[in-house]
N, C-alpha and C. Protein backbone atom coordinates (compact mmCIF):
# COMPACT_ATOMS: atom_id res chain seq x y z
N UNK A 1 -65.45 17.69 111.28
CA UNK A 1 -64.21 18.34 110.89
C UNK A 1 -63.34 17.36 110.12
N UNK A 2 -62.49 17.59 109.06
CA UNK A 2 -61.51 17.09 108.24
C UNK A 2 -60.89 16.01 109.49
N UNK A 3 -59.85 15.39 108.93
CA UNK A 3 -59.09 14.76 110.03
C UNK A 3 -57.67 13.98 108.52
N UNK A 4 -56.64 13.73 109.36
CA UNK A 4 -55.87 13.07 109.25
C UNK A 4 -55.83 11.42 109.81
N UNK A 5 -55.89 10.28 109.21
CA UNK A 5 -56.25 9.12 109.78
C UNK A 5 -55.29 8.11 110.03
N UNK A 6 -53.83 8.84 109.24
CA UNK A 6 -52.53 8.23 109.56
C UNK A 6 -51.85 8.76 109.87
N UNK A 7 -50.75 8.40 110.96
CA UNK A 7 -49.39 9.49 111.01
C UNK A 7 -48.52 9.34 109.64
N UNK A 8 -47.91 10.57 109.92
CA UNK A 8 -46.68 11.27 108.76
C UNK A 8 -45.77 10.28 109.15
N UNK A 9 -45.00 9.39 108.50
CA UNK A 9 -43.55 8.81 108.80
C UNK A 9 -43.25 8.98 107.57
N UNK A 10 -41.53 9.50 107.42
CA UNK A 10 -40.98 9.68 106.51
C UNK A 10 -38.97 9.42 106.74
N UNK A 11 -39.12 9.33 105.94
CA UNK A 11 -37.27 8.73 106.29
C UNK A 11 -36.57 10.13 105.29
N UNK A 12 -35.46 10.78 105.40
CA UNK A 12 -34.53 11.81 105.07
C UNK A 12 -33.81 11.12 104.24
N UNK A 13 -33.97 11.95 102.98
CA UNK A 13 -33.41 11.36 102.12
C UNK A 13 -32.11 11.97 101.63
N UNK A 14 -32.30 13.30 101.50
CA UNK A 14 -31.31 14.60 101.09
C UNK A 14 -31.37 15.33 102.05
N UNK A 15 -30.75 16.52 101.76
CA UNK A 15 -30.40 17.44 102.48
C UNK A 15 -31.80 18.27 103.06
N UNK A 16 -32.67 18.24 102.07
CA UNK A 16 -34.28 19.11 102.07
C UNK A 16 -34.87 18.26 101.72
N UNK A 17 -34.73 16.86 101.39
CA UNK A 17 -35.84 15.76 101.24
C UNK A 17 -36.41 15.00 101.92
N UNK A 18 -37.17 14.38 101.99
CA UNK A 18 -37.57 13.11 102.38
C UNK A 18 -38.92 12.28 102.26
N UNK A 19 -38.78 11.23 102.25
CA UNK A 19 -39.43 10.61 101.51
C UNK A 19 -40.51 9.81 102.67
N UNK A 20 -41.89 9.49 101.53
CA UNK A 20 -43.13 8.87 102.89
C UNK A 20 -42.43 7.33 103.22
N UNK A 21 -42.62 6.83 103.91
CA UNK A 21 -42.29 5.34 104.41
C UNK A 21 -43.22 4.49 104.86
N UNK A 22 -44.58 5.38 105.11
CA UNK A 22 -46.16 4.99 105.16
C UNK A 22 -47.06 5.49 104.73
N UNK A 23 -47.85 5.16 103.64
CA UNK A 23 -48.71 5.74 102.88
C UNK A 23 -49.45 7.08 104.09
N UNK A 24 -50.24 8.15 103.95
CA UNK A 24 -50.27 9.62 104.70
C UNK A 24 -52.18 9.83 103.88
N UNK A 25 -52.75 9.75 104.93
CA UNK A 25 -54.30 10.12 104.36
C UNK A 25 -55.08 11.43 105.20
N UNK A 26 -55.68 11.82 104.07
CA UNK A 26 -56.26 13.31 104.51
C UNK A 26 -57.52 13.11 104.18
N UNK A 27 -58.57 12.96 105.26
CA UNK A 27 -60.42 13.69 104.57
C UNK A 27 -60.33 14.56 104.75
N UNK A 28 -61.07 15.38 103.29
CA UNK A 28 -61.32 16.42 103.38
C UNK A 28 -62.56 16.78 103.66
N UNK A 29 -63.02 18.04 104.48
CA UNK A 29 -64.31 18.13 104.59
C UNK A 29 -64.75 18.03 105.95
N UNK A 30 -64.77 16.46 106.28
CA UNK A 30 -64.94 15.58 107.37
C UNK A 30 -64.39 14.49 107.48
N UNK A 31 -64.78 13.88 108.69
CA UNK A 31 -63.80 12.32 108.82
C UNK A 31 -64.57 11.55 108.09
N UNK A 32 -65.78 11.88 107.84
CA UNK A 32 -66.62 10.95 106.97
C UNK A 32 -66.44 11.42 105.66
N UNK A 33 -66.23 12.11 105.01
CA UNK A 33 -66.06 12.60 103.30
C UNK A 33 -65.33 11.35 102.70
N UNK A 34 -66.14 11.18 101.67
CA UNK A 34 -65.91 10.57 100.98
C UNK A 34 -64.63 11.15 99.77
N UNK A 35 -64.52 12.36 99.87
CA UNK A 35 -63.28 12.87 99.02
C UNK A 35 -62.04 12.48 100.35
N UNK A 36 -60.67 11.55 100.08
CA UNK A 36 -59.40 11.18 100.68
C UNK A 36 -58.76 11.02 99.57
N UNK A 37 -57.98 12.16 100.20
CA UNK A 37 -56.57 12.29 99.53
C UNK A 37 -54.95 11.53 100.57
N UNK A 38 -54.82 10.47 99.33
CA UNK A 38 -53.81 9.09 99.66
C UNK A 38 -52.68 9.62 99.34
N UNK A 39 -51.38 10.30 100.27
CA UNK A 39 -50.07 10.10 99.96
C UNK A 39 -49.37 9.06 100.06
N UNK A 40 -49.21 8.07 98.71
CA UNK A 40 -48.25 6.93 98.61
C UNK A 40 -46.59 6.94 99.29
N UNK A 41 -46.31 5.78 99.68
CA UNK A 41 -45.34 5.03 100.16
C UNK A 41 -44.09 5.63 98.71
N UNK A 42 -43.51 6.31 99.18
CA UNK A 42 -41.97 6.83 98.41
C UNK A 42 -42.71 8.20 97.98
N UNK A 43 -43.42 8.91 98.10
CA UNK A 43 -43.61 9.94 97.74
C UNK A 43 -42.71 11.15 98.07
N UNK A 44 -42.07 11.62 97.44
CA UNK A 44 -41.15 12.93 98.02
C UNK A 44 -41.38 13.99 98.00
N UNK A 45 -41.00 14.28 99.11
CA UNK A 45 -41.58 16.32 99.45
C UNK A 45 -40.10 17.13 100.12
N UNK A 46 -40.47 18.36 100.16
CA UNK A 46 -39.23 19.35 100.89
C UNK A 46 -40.16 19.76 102.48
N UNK A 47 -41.28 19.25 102.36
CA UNK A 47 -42.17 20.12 103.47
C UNK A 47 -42.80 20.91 103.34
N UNK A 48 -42.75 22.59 104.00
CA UNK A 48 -43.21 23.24 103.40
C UNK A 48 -41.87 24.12 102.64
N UNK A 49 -42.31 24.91 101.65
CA UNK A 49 -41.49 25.35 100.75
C UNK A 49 -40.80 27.13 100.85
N UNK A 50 -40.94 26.87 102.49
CA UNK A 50 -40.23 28.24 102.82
C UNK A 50 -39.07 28.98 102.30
N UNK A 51 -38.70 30.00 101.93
CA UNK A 51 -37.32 30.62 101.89
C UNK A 51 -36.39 30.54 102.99
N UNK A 52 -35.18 30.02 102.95
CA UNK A 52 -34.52 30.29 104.41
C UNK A 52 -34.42 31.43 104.71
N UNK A 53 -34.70 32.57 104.16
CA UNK A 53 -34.09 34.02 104.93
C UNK A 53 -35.42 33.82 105.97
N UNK A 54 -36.57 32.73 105.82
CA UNK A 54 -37.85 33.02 106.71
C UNK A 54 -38.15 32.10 107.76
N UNK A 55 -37.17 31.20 107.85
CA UNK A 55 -37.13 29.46 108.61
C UNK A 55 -36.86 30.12 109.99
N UNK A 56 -36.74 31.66 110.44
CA UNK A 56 -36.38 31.15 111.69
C UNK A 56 -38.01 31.50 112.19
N UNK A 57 -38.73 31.98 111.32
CA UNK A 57 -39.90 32.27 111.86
C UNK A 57 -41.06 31.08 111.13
N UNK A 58 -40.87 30.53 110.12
CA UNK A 58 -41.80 29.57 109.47
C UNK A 58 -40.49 28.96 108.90
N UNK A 59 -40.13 27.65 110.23
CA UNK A 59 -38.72 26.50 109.16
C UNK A 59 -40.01 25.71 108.64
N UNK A 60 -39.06 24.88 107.55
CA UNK A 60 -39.52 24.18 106.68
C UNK A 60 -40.88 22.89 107.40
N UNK A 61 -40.16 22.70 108.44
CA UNK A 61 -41.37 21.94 109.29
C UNK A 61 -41.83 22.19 110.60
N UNK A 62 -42.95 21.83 110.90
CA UNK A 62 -43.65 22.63 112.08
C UNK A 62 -44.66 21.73 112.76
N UNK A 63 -45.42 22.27 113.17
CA UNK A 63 -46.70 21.72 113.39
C UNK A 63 -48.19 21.36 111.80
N UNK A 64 -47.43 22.09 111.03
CA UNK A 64 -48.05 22.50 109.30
C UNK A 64 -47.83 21.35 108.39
N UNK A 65 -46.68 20.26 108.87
CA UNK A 65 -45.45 19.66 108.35
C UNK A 65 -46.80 18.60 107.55
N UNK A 66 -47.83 17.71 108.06
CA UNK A 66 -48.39 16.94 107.33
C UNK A 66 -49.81 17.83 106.36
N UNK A 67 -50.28 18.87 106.76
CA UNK A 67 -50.39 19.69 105.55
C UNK A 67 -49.90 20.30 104.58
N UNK A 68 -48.68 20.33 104.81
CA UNK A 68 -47.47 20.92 103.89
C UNK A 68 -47.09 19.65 102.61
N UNK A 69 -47.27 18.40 103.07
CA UNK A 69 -46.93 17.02 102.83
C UNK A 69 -48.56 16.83 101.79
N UNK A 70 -49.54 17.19 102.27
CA UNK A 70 -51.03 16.74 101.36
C UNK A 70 -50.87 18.20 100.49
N UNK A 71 -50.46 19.17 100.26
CA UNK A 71 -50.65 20.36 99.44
C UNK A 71 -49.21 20.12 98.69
N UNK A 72 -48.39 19.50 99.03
CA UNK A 72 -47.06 19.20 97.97
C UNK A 72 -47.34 17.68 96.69
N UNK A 73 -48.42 17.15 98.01
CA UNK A 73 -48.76 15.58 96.44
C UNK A 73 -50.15 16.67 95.80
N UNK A 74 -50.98 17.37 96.36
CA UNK A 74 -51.81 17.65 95.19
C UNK A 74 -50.88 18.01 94.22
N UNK A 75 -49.69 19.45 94.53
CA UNK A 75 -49.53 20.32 93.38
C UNK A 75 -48.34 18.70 92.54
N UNK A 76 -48.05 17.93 93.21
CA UNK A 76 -47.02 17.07 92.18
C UNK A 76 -48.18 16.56 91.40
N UNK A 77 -49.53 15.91 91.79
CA UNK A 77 -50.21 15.18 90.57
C UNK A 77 -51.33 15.90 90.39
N UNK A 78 -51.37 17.04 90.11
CA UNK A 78 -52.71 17.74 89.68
C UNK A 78 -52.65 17.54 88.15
N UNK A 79 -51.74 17.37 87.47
CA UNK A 79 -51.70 17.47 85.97
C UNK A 79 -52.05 16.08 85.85
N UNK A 80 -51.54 14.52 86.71
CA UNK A 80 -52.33 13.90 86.33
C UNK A 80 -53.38 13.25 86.91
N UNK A 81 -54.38 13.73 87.72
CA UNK A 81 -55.73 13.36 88.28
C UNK A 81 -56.86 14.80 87.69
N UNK A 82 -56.39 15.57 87.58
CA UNK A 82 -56.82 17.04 87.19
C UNK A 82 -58.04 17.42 87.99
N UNK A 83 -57.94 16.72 89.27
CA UNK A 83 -59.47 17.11 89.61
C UNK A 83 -60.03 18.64 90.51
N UNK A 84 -58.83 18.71 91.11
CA UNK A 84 -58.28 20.62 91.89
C UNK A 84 -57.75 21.53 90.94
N UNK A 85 -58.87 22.48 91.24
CA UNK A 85 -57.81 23.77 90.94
C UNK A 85 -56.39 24.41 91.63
N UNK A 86 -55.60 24.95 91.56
CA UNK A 86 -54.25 25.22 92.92
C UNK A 86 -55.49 26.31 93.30
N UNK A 87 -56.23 26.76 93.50
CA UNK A 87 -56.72 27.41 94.49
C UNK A 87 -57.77 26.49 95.14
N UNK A 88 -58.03 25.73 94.92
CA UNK A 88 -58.87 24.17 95.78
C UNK A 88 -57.78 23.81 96.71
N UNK A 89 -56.76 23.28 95.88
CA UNK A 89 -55.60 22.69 96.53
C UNK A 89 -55.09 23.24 97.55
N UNK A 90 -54.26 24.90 97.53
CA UNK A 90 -54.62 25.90 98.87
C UNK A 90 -55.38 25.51 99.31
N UNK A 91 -56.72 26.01 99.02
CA UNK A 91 -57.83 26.00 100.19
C UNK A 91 -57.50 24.77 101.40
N UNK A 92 -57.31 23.20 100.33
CA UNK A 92 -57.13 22.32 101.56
C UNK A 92 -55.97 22.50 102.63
N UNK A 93 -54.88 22.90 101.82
CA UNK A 93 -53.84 23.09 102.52
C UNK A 93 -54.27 23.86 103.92
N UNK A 94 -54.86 25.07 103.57
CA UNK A 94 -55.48 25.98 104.68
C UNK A 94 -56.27 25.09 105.93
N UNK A 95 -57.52 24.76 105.68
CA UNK A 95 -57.93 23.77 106.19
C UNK A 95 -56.93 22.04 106.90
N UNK A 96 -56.30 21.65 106.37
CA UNK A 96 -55.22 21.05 106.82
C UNK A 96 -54.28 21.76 108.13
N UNK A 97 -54.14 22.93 108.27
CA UNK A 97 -53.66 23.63 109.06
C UNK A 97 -54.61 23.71 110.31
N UNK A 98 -55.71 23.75 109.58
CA UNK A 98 -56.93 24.71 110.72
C UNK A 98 -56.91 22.84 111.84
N UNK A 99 -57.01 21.68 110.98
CA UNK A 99 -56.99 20.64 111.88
C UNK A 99 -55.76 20.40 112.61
N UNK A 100 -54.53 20.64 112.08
CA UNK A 100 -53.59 20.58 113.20
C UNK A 100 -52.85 21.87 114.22
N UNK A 101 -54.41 22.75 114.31
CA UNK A 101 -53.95 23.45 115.10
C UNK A 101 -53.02 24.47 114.92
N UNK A 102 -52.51 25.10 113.65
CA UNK A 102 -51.70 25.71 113.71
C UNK A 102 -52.09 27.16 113.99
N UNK A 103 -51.49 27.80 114.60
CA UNK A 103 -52.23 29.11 115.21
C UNK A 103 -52.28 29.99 113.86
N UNK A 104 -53.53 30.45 114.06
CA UNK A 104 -54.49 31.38 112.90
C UNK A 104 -53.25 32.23 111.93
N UNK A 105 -52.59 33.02 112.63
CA UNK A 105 -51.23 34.05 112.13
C UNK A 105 -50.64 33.51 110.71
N UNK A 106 -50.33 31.90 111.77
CA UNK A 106 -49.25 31.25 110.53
C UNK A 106 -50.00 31.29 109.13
N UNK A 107 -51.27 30.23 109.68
CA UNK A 107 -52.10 29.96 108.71
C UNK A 107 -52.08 30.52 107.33
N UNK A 108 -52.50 32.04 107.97
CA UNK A 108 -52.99 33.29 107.09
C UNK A 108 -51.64 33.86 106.52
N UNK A 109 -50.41 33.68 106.78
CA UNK A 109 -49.19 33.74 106.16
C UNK A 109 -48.68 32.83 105.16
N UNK A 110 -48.86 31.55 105.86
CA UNK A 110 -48.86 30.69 104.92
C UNK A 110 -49.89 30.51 103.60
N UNK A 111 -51.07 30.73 103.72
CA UNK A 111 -52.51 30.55 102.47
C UNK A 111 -51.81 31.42 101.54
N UNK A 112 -51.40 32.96 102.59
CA UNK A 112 -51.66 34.09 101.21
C UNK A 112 -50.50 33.63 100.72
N UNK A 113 -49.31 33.05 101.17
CA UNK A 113 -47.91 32.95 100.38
C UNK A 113 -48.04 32.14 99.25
N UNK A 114 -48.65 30.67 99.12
CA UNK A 114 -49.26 29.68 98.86
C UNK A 114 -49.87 30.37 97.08
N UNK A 115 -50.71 31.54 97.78
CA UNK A 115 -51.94 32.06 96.92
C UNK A 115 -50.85 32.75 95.95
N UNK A 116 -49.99 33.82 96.42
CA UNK A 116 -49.43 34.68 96.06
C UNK A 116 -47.87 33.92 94.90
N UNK A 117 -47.41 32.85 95.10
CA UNK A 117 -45.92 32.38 94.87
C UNK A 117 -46.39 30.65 94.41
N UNK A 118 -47.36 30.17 94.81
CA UNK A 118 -47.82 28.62 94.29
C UNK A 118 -47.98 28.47 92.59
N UNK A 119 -47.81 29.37 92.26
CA UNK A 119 -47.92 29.28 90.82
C UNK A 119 -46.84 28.51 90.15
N UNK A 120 -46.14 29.44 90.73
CA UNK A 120 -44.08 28.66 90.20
C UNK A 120 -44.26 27.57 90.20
N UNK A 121 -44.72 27.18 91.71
CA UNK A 121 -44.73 25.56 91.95
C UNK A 121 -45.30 24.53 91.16
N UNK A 122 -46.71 25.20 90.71
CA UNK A 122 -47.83 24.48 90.48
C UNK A 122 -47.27 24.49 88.67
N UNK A 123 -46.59 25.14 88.01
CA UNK A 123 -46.56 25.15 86.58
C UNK A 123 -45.23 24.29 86.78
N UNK A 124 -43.70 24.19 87.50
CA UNK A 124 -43.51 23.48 87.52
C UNK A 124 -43.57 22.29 87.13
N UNK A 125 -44.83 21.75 88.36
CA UNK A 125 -44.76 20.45 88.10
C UNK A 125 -45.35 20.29 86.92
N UNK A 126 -46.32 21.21 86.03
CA UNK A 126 -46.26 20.50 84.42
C UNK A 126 -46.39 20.41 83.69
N UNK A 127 -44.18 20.66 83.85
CA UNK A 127 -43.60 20.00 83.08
C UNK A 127 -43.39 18.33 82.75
């Protein structure tokens, strides 16, 4: 199974920000895959990218919070590593979930939202 091999530490930067304070690693796949995805030291994220009219049922952080954190650095550098599609990138996100346990419901709320609204995000970044 995938695994996470560092904890999330991050220091608050803004109001909805904050920033890594220890580099954040994800295998994908397995603990042995050779595909790891490295979130660098100052990297900034919002978490996950909920609407507040929806935070009292999915807030911005959760149990999701360091998959939310590896699916926010793909969509910031996909334009420059180019190696995911945003529907790869989902997918991990999904999987990222499935390792920390987040109960199936969210999951499947979260992927399709991801699937359905990640576009904005993903053209966004590039600019």
């Amino acid at each position: 199974m995938s695994s996470f091999t560092s904890d999330l530490v991050v220091k608050k930067i803004g109001k909805r920000k904050w920033e890594l304070f220890t580099p954040f690693e994800y295998h994908v796949g397995n603990e042995d895959s050779l595909e790891v995805i490295v979130v660098p030291v100052g990297f900034k994220t919002d978490f996950a990218s909920i609407p507040q009219p929806f935070w009292s049922l999915l807030p911005p952080d959760g149990a999701y919070t360091g998959a939310a954190v590896v699916h926010d650095f793909l969509y910031a550098t996909h334009k420059i590593d180019g190696k995911r599609t945003r529907k790869r990138c989902d997918q991990i996100f999904l999987e990222a979930m499935e390792v920390l346990d987040v109960p199936k419901w969210k999951r499947k709320i979260m992927y399709r939202a991801v699937r359905m609204f990640g576009w904005i995000g993903w053209n966004k970044k590039r600019k």
